[in-house]
N, C-alpha and C. Protein backbone atom coordinates (compact mmCIF):
# COMPACT_ATOMS: atom_id res chain seq x y z
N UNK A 1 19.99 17.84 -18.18
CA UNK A 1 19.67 17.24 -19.46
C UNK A 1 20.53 15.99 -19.67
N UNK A 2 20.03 15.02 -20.07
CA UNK A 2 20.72 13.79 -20.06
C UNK A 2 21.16 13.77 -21.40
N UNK A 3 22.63 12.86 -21.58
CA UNK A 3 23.45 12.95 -23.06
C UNK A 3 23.69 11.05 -22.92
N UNK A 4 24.69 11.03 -24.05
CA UNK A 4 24.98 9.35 -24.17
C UNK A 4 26.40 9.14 -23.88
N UNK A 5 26.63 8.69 -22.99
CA UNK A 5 28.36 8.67 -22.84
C UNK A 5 28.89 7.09 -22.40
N UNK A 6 30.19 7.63 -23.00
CA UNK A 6 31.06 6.59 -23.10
C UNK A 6 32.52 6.91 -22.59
N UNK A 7 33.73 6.06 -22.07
CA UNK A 7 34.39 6.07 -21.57
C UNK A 7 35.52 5.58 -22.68
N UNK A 8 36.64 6.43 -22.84
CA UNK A 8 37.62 5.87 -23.98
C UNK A 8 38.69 6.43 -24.01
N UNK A 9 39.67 6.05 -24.44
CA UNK A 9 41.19 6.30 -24.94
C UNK A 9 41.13 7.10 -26.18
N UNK A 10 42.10 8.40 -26.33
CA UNK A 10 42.28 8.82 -27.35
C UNK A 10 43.12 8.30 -28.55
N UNK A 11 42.32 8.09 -29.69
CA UNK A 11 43.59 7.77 -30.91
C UNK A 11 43.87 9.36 -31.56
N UNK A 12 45.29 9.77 -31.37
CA UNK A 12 45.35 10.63 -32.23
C UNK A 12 45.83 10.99 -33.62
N UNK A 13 44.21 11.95 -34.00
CA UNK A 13 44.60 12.12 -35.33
C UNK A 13 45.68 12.38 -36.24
N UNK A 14 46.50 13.18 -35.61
CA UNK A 14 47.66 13.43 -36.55
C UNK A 14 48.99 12.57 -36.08
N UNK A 15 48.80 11.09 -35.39
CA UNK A 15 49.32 9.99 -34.99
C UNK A 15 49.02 9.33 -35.71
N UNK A 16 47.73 8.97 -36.26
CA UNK A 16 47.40 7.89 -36.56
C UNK A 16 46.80 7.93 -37.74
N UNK A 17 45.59 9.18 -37.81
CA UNK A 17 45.02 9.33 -38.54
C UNK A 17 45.25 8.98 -40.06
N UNK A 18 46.20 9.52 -40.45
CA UNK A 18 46.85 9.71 -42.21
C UNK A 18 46.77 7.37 -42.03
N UNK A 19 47.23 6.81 -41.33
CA UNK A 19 47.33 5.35 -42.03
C UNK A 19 46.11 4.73 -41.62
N UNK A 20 45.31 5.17 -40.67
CA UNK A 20 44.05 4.55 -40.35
C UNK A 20 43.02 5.42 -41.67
N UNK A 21 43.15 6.34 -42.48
CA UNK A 21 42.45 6.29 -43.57
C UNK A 21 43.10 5.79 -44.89
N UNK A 22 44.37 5.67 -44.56
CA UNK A 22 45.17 4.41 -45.76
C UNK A 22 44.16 3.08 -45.98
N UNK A 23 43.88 2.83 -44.61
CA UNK A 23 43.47 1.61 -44.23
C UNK A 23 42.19 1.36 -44.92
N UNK A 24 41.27 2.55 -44.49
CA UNK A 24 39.95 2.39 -44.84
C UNK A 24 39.82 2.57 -46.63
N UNK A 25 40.78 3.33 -47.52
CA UNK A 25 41.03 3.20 -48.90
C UNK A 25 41.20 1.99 -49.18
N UNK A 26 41.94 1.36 -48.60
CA UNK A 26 42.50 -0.36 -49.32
C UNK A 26 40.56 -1.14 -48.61
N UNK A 27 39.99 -0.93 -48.10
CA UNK A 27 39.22 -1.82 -47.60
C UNK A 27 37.73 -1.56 -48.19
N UNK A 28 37.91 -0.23 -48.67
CA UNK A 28 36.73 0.30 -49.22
C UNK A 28 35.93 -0.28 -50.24
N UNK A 29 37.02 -1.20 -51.75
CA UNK A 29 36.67 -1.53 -52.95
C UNK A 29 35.59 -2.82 -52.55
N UNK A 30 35.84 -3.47 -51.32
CA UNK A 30 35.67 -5.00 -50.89
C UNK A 30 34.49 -4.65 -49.51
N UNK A 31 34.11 -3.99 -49.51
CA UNK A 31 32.88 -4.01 -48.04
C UNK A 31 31.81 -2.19 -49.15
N UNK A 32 30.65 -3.15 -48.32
CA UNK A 32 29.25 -2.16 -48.56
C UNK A 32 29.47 -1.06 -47.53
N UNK A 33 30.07 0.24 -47.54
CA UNK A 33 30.23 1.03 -46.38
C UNK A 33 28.98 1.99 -46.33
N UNK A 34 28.40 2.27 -45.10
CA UNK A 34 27.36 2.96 -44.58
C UNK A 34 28.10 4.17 -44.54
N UNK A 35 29.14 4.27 -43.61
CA UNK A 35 30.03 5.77 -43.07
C UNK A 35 31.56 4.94 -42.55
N UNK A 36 32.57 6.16 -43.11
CA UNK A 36 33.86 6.00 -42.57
C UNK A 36 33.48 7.17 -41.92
N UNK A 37 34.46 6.77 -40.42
CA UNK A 37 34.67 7.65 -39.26
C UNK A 37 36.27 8.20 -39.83
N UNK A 38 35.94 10.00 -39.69
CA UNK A 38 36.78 10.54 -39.69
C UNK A 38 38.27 10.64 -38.73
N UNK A 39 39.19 10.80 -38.73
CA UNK A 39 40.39 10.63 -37.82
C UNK A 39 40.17 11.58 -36.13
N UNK A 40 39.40 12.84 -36.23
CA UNK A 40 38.73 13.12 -35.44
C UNK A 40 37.88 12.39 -34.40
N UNK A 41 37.44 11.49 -35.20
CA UNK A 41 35.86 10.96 -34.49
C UNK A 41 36.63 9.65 -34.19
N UNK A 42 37.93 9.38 -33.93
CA UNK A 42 38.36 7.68 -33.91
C UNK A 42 38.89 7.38 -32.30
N UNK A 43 38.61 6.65 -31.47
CA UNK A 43 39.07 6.80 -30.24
C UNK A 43 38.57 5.06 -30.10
N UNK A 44 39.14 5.02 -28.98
CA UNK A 44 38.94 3.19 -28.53
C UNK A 44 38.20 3.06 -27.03
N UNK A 45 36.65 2.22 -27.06
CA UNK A 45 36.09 2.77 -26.05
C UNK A 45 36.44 1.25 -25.17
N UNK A 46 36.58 1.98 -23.86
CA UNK A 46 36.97 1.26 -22.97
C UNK A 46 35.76 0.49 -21.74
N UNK A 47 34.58 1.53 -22.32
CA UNK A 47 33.33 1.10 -21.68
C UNK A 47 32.44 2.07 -21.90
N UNK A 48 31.49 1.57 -22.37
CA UNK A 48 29.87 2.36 -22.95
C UNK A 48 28.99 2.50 -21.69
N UNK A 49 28.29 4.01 -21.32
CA UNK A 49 27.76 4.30 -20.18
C UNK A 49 26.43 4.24 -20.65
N UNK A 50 26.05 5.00 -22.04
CA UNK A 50 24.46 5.02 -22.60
C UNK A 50 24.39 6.16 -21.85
N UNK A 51 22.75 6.42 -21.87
CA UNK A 51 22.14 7.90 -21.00
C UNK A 51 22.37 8.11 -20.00
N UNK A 52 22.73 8.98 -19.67
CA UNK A 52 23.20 9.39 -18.22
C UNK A 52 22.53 10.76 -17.78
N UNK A 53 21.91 11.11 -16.62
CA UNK A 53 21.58 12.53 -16.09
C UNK A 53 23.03 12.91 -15.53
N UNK A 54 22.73 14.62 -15.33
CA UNK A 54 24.10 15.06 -14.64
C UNK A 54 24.44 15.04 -13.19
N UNK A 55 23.79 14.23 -12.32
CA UNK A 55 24.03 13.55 -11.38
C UNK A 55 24.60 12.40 -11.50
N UNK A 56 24.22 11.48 -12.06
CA UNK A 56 25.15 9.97 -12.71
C UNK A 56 26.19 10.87 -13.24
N UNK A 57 26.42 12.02 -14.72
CA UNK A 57 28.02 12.03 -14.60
C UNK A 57 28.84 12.39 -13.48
N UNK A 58 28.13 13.66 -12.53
CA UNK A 58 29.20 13.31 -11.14
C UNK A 58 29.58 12.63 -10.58
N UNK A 59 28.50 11.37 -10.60
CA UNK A 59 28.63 10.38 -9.67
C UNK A 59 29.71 9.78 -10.56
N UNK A 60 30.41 9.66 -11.43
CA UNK A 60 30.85 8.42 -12.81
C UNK A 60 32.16 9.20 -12.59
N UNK A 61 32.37 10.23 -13.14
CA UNK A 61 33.18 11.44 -12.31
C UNK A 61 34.05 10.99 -11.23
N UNK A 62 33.41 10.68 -10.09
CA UNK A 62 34.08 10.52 -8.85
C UNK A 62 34.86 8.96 -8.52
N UNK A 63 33.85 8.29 -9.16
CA UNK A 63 34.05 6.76 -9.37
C UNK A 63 35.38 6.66 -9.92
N UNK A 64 35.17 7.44 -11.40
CA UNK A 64 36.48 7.06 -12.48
C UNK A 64 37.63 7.66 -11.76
N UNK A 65 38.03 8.89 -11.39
CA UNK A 65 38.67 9.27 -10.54
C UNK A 65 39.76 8.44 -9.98
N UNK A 66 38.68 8.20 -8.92
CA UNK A 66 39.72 7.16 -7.88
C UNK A 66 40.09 5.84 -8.48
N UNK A 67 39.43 5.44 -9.26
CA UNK A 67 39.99 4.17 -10.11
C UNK A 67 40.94 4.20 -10.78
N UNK A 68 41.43 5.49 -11.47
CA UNK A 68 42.25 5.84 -12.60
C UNK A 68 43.74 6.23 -11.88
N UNK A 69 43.32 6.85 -10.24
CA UNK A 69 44.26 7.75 -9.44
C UNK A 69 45.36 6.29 -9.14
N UNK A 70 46.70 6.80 -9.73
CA UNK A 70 48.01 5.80 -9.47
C UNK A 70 48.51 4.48 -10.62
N UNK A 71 47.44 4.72 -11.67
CA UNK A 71 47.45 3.85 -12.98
C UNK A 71 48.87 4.60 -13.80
N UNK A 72 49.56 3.82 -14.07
CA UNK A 72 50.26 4.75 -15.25
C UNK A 72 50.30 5.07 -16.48
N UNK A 73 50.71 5.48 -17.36
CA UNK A 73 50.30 6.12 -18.72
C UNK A 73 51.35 4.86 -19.03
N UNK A 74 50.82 4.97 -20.70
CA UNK A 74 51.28 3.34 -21.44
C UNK A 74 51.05 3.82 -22.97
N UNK A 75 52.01 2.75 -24.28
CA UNK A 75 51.54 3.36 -25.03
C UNK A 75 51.32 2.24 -26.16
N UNK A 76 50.24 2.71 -26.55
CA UNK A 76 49.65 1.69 -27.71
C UNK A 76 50.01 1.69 -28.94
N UNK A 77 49.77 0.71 -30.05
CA UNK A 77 50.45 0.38 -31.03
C UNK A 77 49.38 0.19 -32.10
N UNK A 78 48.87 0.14 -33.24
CA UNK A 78 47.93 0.00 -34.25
C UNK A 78 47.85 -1.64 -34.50
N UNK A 79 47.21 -2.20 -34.29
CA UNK A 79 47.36 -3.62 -34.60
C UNK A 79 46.78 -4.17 -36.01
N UNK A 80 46.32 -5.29 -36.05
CA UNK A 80 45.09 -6.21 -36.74
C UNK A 80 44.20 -5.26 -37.15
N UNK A 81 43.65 -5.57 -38.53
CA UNK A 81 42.24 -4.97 -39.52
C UNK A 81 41.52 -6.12 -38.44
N UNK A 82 40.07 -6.19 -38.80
CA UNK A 82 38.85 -6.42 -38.12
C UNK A 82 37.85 -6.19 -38.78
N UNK A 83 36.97 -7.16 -38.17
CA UNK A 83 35.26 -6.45 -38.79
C UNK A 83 34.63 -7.61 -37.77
N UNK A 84 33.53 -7.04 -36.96
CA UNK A 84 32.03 -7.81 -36.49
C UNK A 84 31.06 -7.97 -37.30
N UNK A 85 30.98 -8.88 -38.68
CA UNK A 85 30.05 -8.48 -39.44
C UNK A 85 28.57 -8.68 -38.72
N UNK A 86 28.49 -9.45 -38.09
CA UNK A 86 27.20 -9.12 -37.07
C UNK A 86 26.86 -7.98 -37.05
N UNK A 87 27.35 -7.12 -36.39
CA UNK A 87 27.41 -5.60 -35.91
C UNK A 87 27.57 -4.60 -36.87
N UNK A 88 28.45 -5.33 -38.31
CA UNK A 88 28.46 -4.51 -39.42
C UNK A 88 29.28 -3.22 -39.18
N UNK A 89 30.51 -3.49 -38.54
CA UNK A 89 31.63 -2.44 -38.20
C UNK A 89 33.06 -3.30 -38.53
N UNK A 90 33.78 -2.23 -39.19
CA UNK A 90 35.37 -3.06 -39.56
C UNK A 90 36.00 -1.85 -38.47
N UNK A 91 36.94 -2.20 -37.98
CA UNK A 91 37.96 -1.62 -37.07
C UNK A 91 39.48 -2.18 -37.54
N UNK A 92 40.15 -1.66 -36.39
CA UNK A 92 41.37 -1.96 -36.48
C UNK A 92 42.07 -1.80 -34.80
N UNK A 93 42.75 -2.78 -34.98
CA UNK A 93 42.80 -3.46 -33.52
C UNK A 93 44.10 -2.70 -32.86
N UNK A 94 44.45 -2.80 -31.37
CA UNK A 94 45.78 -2.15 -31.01
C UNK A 94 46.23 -3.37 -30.47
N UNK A 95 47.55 -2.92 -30.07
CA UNK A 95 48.98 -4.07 -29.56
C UNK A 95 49.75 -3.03 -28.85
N UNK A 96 50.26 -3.88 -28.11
CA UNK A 96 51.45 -2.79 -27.06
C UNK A 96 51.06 -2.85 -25.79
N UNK A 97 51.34 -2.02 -24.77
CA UNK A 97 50.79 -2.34 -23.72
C UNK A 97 49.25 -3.30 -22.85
N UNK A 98 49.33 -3.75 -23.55
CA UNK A 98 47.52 -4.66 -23.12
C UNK A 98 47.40 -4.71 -21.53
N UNK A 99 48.55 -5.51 -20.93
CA UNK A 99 48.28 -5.23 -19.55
C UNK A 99 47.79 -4.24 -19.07
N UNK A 100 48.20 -2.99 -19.22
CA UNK A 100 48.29 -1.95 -18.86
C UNK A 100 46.90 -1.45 -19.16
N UNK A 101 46.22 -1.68 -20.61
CA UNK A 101 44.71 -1.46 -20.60
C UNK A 101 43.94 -2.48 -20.40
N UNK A 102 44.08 -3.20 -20.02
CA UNK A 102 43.59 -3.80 -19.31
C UNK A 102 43.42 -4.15 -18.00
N UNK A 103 44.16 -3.59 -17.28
CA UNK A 103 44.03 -3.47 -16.02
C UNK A 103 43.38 -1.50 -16.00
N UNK A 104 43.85 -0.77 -16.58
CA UNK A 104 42.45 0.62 -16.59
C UNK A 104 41.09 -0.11 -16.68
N UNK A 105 40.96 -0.84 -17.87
CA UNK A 105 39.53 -1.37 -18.56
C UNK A 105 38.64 -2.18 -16.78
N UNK A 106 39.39 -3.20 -16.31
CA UNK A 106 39.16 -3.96 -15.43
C UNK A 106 38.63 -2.47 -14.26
N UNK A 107 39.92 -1.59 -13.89
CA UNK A 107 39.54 -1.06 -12.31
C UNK A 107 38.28 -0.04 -12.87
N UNK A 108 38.12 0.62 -13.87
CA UNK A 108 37.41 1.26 -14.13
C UNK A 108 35.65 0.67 -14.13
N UNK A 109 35.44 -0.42 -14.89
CA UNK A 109 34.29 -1.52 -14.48
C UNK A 109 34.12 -1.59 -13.42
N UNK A 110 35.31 -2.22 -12.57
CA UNK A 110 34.37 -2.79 -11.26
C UNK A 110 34.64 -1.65 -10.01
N UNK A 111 34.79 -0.41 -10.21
CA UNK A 111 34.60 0.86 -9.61
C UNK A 111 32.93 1.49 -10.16
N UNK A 112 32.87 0.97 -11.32
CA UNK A 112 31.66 1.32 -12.26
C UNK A 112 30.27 1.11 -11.88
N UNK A 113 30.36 -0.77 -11.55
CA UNK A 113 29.75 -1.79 -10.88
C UNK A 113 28.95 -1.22 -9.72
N UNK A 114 29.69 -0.73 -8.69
CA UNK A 114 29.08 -0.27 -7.48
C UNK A 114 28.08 0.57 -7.74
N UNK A 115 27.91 1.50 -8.96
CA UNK A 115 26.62 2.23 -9.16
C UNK A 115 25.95 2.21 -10.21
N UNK A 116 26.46 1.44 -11.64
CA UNK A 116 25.62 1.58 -12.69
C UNK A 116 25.88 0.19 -13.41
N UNK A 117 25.13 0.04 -14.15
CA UNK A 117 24.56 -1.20 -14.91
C UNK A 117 25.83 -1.23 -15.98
N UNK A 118 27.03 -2.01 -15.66
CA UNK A 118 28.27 -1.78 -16.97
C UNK A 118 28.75 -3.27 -17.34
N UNK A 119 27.72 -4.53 -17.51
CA UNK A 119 28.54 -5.65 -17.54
C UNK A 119 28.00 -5.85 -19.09
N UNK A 120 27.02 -5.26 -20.03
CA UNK A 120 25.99 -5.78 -21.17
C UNK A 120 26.80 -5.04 -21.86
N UNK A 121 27.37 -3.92 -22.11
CA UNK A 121 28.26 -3.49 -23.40
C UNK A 121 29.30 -4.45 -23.87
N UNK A 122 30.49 -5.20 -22.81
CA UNK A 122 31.33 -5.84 -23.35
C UNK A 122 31.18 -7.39 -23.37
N UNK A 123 30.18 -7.82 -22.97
CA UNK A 123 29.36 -8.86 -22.73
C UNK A 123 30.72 -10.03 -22.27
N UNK A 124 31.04 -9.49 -21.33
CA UNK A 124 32.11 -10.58 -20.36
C UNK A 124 33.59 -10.30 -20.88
N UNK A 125 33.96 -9.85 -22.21
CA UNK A 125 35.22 -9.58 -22.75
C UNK A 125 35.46 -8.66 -23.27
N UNK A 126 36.58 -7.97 -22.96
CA UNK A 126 37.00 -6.86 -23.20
C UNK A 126 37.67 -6.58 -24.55
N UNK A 127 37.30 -6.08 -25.94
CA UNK A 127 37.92 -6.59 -26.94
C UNK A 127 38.39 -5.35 -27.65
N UNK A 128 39.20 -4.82 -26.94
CA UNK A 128 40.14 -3.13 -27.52
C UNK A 128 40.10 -3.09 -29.15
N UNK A 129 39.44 -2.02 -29.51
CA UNK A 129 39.63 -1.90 -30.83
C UNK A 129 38.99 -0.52 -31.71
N UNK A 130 39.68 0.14 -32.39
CA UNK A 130 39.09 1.27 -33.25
C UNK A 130 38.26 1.02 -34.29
N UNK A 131 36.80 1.79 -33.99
CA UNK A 131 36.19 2.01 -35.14
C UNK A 131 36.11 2.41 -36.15
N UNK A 132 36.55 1.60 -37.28
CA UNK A 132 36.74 2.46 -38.72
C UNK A 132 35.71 3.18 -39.37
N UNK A 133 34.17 2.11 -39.38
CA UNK A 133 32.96 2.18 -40.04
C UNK A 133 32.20 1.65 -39.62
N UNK A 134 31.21 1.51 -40.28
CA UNK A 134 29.87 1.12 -39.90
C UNK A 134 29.72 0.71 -41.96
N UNK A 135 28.78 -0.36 -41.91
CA UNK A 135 28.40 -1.34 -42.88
C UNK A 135 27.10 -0.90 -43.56
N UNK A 136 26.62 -0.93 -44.40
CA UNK A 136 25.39 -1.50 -44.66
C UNK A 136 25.02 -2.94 -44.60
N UNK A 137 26.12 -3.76 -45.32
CA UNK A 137 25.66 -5.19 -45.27
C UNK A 137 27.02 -6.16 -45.10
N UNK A 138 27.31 -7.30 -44.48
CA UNK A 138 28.50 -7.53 -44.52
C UNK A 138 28.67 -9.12 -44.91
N UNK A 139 29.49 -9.50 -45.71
CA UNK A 139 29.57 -11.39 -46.18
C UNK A 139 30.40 -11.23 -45.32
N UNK A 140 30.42 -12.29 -44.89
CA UNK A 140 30.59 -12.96 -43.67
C UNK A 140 31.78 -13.91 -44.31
N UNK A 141 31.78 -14.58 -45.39
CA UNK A 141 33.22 -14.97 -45.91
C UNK A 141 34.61 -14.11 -46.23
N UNK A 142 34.21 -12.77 -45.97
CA UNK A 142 35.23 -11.87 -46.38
C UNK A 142 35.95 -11.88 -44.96
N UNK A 143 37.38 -11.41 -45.56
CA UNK A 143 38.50 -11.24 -44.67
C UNK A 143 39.12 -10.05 -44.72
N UNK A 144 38.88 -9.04 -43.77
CA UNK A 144 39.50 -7.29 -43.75
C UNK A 144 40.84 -8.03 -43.79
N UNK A 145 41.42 -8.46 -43.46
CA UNK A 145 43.10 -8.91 -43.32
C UNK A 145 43.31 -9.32 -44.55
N UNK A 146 42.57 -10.26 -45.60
CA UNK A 146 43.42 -10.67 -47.11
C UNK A 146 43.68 -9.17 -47.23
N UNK A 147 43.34 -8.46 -47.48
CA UNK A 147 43.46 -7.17 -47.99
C UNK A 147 43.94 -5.78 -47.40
N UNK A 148 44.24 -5.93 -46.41
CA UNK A 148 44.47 -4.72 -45.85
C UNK A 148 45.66 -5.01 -44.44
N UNK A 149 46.76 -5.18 -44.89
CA UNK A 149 47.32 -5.45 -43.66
C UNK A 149 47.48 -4.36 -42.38
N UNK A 150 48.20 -4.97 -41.55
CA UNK A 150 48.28 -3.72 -40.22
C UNK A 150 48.97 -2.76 -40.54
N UNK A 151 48.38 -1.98 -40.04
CA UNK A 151 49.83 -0.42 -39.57
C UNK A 151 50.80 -1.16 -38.75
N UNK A 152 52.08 -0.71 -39.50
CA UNK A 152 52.88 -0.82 -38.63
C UNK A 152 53.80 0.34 -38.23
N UNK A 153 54.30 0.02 -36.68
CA UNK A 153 54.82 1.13 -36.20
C UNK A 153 54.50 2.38 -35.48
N UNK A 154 52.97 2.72 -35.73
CA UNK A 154 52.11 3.57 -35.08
C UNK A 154 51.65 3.59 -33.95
N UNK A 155 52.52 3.85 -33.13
CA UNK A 155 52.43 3.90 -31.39
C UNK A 155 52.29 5.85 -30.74
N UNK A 156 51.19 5.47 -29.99
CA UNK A 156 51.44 6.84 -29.05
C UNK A 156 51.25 6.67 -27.61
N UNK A 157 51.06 7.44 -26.97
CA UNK A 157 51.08 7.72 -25.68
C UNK A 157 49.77 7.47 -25.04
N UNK A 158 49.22 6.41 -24.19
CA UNK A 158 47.99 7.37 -23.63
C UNK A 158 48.17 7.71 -22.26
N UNK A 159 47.79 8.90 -22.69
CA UNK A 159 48.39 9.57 -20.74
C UNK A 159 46.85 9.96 -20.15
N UNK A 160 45.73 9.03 -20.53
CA UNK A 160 44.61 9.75 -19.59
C UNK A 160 43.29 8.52 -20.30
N UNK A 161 42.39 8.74 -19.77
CA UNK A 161 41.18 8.17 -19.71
C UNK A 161 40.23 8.88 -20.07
N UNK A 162 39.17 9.23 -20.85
CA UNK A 162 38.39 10.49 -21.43
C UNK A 162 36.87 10.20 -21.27
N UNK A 163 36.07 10.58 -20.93
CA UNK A 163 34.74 10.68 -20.68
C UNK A 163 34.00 11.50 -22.02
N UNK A 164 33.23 10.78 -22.75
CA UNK A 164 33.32 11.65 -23.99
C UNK A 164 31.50 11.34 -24.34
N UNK A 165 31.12 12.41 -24.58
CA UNK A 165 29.46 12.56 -24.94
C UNK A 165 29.36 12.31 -26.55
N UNK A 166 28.36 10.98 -26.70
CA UNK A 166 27.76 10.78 -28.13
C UNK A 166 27.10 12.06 -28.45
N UNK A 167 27.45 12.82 -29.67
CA UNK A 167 26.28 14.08 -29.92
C UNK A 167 26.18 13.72 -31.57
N UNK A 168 25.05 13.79 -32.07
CA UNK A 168 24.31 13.43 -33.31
C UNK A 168 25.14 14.91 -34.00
N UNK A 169 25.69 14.48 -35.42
CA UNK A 169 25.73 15.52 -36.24
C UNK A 169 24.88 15.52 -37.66
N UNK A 170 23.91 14.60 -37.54
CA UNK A 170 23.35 14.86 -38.66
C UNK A 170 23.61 13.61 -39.49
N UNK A 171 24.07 13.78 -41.17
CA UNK A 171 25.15 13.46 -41.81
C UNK A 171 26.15 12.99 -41.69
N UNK A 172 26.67 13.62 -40.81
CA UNK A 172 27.92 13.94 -41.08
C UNK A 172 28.74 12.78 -40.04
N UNK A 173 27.63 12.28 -39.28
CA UNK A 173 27.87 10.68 -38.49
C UNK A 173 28.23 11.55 -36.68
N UNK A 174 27.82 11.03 -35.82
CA UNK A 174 28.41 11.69 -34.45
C UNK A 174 29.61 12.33 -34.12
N UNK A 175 29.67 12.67 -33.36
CA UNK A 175 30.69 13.85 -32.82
C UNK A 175 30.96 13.17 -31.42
N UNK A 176 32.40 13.36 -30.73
CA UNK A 176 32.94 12.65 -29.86
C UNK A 176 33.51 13.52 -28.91
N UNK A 177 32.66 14.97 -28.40
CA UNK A 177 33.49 16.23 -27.24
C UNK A 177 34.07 15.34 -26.04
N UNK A 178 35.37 15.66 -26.04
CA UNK A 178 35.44 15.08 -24.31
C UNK A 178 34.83 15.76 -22.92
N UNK A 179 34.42 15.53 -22.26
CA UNK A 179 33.19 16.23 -21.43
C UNK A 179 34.26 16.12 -19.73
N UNK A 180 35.42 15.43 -20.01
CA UNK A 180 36.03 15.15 -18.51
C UNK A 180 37.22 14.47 -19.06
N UNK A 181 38.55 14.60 -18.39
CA UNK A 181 39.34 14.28 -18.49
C UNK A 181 40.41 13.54 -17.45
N UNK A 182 40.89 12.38 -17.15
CA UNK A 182 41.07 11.61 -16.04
C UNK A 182 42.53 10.95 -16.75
N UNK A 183 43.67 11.88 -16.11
CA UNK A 183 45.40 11.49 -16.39
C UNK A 183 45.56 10.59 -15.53
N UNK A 184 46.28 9.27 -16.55
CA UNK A 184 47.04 8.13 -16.02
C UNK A 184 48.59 9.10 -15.79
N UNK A 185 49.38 8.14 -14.69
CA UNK A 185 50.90 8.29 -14.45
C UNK A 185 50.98 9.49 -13.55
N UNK A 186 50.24 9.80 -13.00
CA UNK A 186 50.57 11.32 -12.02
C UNK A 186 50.77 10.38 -10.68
């Protein structure tokens, strides 16, 4: 049975969570919000796979693997508010190690490359960042930053790479199971 997956870094909730919904309170009065993503549902994707059968995840599986095997664990920092009003999503950006995800982001792609279609999600640039929400409508003169400055200080660990299945909850906005798990620093 084929699912929707994506490839991402964990933000954790009880790391992060409590100031990344600080965040979304101060930003709330000033943007049309569709859905805030719960502290659960918040992770930073490092590359979007879309539908996949369970042959492509073995195959993605084996790929990520060896790409990930000898990377080391690194740890990220809460950066910059955000919004694509195009896209009609405000986020909030990270700082701290970048090299470091960025060189996962890079070997993981072009390990990716050799079997599946992965260059149209980030459309040439790689632009790390947590999803706060999703919009109904967005002015385009507004600034998430007049109003909402960064977290500061909110750094954790990421010691792994996560393979994680889109699953519809309804309401209640998607659900984010990790389906595979792939440790940086071993």
């Amino acid at each position: 049975m084929a699912g929707r997956y994506f490839l991402g870094v964990d933000v954790p909730a009880d790391v992060c969570g409590p100031e990344l919904i600080a965040l979304q309170k101060r930003l709330e009065p000033h943007l049309d919000v569709k859905r805030w993503y719960n502290p659960d549902q918040l992770h930073l994707t490092v590359q979007f796979m879309g539908n996949l059968e369970a042959a492509q995840v073995t195959q993605l599986i084996e790929l990520v693997e060896a790409a990930t095997r000898g990377l080391p664990a690194f740890e990220l920092e809460l950066g910059e508010v955000g919004w694509f009003p195009r896209a009609k999503v405000v986020w909030c950006g990270v700082q701290g190690a970048m090299n470091a995800l960025q060189e996962l982001q890079r070997n993981v792609v072009q390990a990716l490359s050799t079997a599946f279609q992965v260059d149209s999600y980030n459309h040439g640039a790689f632009r790390p960042h947590i999803t706060l929400g999703r919009l109904h409508s967005a002015d385009v003169a507004f600034r998430p930053e007049s109003v909402a400055s960064p977290p500061s200080g909110m750094t954790w660990r990421v010691g792994g790479l996560h393979l994680y299945e889109s699953v519809s909850a309804g309401k209640n906005g998607p659900q984010y199971p990790i389906r595979h798990r792939f440790a940086l620093g071993m």
